[in-house]
Protein backbone atom coordinates (compact mmCIF):
# COMPACT_ATOMS: atom_id res chain seq x y z
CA UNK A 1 14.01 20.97 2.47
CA UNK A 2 17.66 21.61 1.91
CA UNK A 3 19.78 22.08 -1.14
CA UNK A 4 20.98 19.02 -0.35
CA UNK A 5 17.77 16.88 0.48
CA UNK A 6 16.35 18.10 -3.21
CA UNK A 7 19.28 16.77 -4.73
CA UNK A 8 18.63 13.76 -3.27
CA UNK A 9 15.00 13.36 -3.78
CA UNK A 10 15.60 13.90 -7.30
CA UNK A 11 18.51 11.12 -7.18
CA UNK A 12 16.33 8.46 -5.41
CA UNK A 13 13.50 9.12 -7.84
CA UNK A 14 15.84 7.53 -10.28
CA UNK A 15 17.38 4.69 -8.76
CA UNK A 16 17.67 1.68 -10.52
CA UNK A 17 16.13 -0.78 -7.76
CA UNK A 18 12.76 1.72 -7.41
CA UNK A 19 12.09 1.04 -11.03
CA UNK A 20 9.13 -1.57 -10.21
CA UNK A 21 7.57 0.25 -7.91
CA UNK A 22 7.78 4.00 -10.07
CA UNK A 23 6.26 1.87 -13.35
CA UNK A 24 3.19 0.35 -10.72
CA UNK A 25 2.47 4.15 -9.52
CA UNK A 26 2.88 5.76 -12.48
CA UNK A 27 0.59 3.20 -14.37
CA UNK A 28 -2.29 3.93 -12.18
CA UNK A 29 -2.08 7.74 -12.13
CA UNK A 30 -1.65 7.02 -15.98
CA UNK A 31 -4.56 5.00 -16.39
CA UNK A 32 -6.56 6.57 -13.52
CA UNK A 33 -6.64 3.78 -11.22
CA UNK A 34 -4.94 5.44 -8.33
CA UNK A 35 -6.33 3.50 -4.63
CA UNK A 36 -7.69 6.06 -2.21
CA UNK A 37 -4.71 4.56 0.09
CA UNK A 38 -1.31 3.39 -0.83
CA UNK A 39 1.14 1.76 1.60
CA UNK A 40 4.68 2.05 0.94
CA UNK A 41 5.93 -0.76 2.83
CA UNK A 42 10.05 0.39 2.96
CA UNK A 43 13.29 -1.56 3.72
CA UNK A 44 15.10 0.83 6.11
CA UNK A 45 16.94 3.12 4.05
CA UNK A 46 15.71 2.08 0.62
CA UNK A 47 14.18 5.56 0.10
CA UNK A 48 10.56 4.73 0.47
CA UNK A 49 9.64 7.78 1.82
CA UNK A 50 11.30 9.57 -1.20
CA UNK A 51 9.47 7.68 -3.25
CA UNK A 52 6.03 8.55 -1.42
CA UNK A 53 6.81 12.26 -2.03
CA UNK A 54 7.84 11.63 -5.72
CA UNK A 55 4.33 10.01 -5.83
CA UNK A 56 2.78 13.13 -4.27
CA UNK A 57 4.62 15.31 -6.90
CA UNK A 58 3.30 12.67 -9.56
CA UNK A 59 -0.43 12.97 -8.83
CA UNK A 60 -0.34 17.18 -8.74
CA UNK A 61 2.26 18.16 -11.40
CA UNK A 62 0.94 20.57 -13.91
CA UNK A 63 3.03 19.07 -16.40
CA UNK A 64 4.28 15.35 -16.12
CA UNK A 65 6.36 14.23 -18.47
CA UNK A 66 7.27 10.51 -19.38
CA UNK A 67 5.06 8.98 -16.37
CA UNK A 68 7.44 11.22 -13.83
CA UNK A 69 7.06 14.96 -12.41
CA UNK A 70 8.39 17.82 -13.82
CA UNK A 71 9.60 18.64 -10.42
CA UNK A 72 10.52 22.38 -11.08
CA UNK A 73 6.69 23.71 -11.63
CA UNK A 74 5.27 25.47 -8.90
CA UNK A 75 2.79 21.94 -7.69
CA UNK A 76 6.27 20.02 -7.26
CA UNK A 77 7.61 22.98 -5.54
CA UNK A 78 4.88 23.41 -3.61
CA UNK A 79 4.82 19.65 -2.78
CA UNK A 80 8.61 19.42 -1.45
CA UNK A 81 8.48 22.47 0.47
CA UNK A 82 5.16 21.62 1.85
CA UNK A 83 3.33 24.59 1.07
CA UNK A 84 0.69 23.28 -1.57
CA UNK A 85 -2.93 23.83 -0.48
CA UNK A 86 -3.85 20.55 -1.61
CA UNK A 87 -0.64 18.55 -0.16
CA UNK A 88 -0.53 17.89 3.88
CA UNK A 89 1.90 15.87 5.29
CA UNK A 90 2.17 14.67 8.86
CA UNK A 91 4.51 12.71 11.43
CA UNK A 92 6.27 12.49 14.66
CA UNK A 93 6.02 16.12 16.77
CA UNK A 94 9.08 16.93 18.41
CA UNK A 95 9.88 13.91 21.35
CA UNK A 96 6.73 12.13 20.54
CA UNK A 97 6.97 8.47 19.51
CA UNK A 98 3.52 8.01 18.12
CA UNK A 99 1.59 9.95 15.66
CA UNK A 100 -1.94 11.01 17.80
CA UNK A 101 -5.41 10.99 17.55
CA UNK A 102 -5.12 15.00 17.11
CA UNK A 103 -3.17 14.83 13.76
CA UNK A 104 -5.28 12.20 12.05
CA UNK A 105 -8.76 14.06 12.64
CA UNK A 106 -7.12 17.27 11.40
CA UNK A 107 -5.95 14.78 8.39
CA UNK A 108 -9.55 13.69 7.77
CA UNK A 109 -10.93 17.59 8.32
CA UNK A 110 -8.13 18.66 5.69
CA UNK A 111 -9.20 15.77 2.95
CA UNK A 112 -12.80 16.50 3.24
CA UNK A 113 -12.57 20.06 1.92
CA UNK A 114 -12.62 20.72 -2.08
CA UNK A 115 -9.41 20.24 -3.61
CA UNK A 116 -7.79 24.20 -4.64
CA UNK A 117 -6.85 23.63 -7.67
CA UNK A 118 -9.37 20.94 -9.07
CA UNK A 119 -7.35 17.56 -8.88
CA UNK A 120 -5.77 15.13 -6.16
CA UNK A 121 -5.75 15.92 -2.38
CA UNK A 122 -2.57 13.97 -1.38
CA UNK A 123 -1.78 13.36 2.10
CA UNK A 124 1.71 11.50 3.23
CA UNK A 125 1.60 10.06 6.31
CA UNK A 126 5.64 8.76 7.39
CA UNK A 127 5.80 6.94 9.65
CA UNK A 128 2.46 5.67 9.36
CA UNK A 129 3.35 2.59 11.72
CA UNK A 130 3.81 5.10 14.44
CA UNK A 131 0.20 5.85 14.21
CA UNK A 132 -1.62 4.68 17.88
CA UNK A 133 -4.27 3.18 17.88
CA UNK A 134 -7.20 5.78 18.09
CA UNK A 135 -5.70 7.94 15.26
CA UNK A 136 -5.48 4.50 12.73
CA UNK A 137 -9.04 4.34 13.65
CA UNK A 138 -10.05 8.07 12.80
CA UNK A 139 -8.02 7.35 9.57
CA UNK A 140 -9.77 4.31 8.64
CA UNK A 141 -13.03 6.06 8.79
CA UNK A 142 -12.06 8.32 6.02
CA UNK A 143 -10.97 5.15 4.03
CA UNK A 144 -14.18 3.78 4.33
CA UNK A 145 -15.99 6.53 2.62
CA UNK A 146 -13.49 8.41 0.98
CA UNK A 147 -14.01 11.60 -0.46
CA UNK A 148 -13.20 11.56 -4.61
CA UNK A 149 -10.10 11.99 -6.15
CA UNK A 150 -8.19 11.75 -2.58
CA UNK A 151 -5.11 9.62 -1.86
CA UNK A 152 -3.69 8.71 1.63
CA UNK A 153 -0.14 7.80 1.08
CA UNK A 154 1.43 5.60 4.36
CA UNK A 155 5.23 4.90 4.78
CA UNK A 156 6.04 2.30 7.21
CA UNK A 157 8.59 -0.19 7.54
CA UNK A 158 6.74 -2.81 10.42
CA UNK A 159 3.21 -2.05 8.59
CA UNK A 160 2.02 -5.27 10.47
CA UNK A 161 2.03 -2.71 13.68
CA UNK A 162 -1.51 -1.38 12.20
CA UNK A 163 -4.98 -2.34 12.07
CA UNK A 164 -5.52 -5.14 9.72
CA UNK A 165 -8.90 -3.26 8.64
CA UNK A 166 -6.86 -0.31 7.68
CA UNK A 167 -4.11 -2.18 5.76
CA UNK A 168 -7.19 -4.12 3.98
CA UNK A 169 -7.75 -0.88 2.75
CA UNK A 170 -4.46 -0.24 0.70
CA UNK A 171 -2.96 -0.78 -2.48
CA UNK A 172 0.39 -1.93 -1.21
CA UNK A 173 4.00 -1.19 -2.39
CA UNK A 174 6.94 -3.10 -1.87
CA UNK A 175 9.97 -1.56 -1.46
CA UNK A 176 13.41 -4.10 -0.90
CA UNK A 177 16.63 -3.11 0.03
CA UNK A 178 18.92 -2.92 -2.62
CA UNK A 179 21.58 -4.95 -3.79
CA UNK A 180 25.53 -4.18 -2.58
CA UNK A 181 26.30 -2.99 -6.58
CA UNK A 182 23.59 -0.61 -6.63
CA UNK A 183 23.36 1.07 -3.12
CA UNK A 184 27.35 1.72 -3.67
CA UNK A 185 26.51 2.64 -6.98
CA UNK A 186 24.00 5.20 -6.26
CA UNK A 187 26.39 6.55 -2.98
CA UNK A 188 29.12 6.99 -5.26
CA UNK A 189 26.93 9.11 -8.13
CA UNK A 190 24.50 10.87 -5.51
CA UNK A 191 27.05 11.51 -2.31
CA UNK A 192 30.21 11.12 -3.80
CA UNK A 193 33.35 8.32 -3.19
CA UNK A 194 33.77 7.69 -0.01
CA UNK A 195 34.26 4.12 2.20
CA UNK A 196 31.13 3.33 1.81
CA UNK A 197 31.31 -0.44 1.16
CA UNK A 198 33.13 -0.53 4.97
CA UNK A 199 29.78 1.54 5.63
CA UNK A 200 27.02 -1.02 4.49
CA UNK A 201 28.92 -3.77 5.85
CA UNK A 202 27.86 -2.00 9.07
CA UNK A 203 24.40 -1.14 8.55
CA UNK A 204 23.61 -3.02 5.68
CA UNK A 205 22.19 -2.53 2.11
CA UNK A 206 20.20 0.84 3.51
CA UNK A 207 21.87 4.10 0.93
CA UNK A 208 19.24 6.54 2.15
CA UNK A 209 20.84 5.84 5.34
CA UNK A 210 24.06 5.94 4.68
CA UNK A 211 23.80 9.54 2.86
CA UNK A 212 23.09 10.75 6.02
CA UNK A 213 25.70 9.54 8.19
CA UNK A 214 29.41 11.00 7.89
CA UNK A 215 31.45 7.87 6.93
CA UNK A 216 34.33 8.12 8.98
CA UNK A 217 31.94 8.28 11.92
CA UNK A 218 30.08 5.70 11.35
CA UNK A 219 33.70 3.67 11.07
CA UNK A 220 34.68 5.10 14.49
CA UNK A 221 31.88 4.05 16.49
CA UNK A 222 32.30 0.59 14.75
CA UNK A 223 35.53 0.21 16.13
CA UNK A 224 34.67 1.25 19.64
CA UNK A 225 31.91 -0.80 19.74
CA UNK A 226 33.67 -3.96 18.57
CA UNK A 227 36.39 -2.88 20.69
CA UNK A 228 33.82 -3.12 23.91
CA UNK A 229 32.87 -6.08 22.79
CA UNK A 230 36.25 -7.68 23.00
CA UNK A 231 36.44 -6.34 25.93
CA UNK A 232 33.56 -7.56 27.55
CA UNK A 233 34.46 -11.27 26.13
CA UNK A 234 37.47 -10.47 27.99
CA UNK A 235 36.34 -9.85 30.64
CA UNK A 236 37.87 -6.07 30.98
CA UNK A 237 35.01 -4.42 30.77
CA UNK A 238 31.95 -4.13 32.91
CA UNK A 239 28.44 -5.04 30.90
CA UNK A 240 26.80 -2.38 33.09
CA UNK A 241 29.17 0.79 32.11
CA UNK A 242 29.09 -0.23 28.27
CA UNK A 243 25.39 -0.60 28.24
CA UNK A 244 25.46 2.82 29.86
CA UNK A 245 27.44 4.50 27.41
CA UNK A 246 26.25 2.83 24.48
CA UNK A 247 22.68 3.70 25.23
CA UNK A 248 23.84 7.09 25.49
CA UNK A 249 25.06 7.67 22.28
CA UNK A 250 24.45 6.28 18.44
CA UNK A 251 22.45 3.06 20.08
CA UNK A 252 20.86 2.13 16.77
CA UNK A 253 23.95 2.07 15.77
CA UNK A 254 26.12 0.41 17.96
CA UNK A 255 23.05 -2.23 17.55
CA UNK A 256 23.58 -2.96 14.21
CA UNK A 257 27.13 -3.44 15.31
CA UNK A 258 26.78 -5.73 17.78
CA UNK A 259 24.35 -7.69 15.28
CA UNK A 260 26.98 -8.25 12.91
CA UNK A 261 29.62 -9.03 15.71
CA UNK A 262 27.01 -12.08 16.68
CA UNK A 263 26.28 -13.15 13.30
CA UNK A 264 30.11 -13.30 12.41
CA UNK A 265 30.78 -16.02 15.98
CA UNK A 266 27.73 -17.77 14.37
CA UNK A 267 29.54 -18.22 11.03
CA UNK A 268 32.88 -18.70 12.67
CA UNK A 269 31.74 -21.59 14.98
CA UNK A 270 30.01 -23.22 11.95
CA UNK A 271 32.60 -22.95 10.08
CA UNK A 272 31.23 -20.51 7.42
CA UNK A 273 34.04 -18.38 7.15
CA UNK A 274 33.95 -14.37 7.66
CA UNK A 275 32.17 -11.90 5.54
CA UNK A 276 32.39 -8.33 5.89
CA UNK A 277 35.55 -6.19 6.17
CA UNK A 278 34.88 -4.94 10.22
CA UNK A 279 34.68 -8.63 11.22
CA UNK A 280 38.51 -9.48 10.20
CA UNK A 281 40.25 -7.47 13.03
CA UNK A 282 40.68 -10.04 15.41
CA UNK A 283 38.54 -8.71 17.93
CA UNK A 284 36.67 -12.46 17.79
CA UNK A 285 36.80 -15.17 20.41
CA UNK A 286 38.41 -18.73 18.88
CA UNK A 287 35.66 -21.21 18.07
CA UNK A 288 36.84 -23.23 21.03
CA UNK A 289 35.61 -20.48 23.34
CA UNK A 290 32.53 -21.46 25.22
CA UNK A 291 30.64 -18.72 24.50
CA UNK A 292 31.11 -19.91 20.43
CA UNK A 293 28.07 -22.12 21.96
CA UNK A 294 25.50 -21.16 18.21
CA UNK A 295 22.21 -22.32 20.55
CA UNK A 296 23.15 -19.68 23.02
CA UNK A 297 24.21 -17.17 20.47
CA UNK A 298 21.04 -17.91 18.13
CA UNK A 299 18.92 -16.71 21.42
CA UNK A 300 21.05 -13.81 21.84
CA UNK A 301 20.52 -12.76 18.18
CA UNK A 302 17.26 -12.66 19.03
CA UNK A 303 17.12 -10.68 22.40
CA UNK A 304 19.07 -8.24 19.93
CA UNK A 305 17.32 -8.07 17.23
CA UNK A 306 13.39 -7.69 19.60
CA UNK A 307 16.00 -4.67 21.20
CA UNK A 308 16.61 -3.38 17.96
CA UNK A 309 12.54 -3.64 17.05
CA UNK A 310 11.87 -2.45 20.45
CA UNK A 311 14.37 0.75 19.70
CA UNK A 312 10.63 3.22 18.75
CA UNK A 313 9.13 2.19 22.28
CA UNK A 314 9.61 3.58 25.76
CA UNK A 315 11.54 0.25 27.05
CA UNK A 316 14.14 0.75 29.28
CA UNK A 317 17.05 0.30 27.00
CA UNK A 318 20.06 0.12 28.99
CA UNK A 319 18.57 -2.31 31.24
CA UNK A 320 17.94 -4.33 28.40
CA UNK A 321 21.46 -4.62 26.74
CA UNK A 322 22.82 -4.70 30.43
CA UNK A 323 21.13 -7.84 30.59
CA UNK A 324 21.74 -8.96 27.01
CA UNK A 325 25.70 -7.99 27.54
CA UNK A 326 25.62 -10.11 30.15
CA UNK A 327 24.59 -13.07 28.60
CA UNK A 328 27.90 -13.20 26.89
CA UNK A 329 29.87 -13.67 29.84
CA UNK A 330 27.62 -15.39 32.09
């Protein structure tokens, strides 16, 4: 973990709109009620999966102080550089897009053993919705007859992607994305000023995310992509060519993008008004236009967003916003 990503980690640990969810954990550890499985259940961006680790720290600090980790002694070290005997941690390999069968019976193997040093055996799993389906099953073996003083911490943010028997199993934690006044808030003291109101408007209330984009980028490809789009409404562009070169670079994106651009035509041909700061460039049809049709674009919304969902699966994603791009012109 970087210089950087510690700073961080220590940041998120203290944001204001994880409060809830740090007093829940820390009151079980406290009062040694910890479940044998915990499900962070994340907004995208919200810092979940900091939180997770911070929970990891929690439960094998040699000295916790005021329901938190020390997070200097050599357990929290050990914990965010991965190296602590009793702390395993596991996720996507390389290209993969699921977490395998291999990797949760190594899990199990690794929580069966003794615990090193006498206390927790912690194991992070992020993203746990990525597990398939065989290695939720190996997992939910070991949550049936859990070995003592272990805890199986999942991070997911579509947890309804895994077996209902293993979610049964776990203590859940809600995590919501922040309000506008605290994500810029915690930007501007964590990352430092920037544009980043101009930033969430793009891909919404998500900080974590947002620290790890570079602003002016992220402003760039917004104005390309709603550039495109006025283009395509236009008709001087081709939906096949900008599905091609979208897909080919920042799709996720360029998604969130194109969401907005949507929702704004919805709330201009109601009559709603406009909201966010990329919308008021004049790139938008007049409400007259056909295509302000809300129906047509409420079904489009809804191609995009199942695109967006869809984003983690091998589906053939310029075919699909080809076809979605289309749609608007047709």
């Amino acid at each position: 973990m970087s210089t950087r990503e510690t700073t961080l980690l220590g940041s998120v640990a203290e944001a204001s709109w994880l409060a809830p969810a740090r007093e829940q954990l820390a009151a079980a550890v406290r009062h040694d009620r910890m479940a044998h499985a915990v499900l962070v259940q994340d907004a995208p961006g919200a810092g979940g999966a900091q939180l997770a680790l911070w929970l990891a720290q929690l439960l094998l600090c040699i000295a916790p102080a005021a329901n938190r980790p020390c997070g200097s002694c050599p357990a929290c070290l050990g914990v965010r550089e991965d190296r602590h005997p009793d702390f395993t941690r596991i996720g996507l390999i390389e290209e993969s897009k699921q977490i395998r069968i291999e990797q949760a019976r190594e899990l199990s193997a690794h929580l069966a053993l003794a615990s090193h040093q006498g206390g927790y055996k912690v194991a992070l799993i992020d993203p746990a919705d990525a597990l398939n389906w065989n290695a939720a099953n190996a997992l939910l073996k070991t949550l049936e007859e859990p070995p003592a003083r272990t805890v199986l911490i999942l991070v997911a943010q579509q947890p309804s992607r895994l077996p209902a028997t293993l979610l049964s199993r776990c203590q859940r934690v809600r995590i919501r994305a922040p309000e506008r006044e605290a994500a810029l808030a915690w930007l501007s003291g964590s990352v430092g000023e920037g544009p980043w109101e101009a930033v969430l408007d793009v891909i919404g209330n998500a900080p974590l995310l947002a620290a790890g984009l570079e602003p002016r980028a992220v402003l760039a490809i917004r104005d390309e992509t709603l550039a495109g789009l006025r283009d395509l409404t236009a008709r001087r562009a081709d939906a096949a060519q900008l599905a091609d070169a979208w897909s080919r670079s920042e799709l996720a994106l360029r998604l969130g993008c194109f969401e907005n651009w949507l929702t704004e035509r919805i709330r201009r041909a109601l009559g709603a008004g406009t909201y966010s700061a990329e919308m008021r460039d004049g790139t938008h049809t007049d409400r007259a236009d056909p295509g302000s049709n809300v129906p047509r674009l409420f079904d489009l919304l809804d191609q995009l967003r199942a695109l967006r969902a869809a984003l983690a699966t091998p589906v053939n994603r310029s075919l699909v916003l080809e076809s979605l791009l289309r749609s608007l012109v047709v």
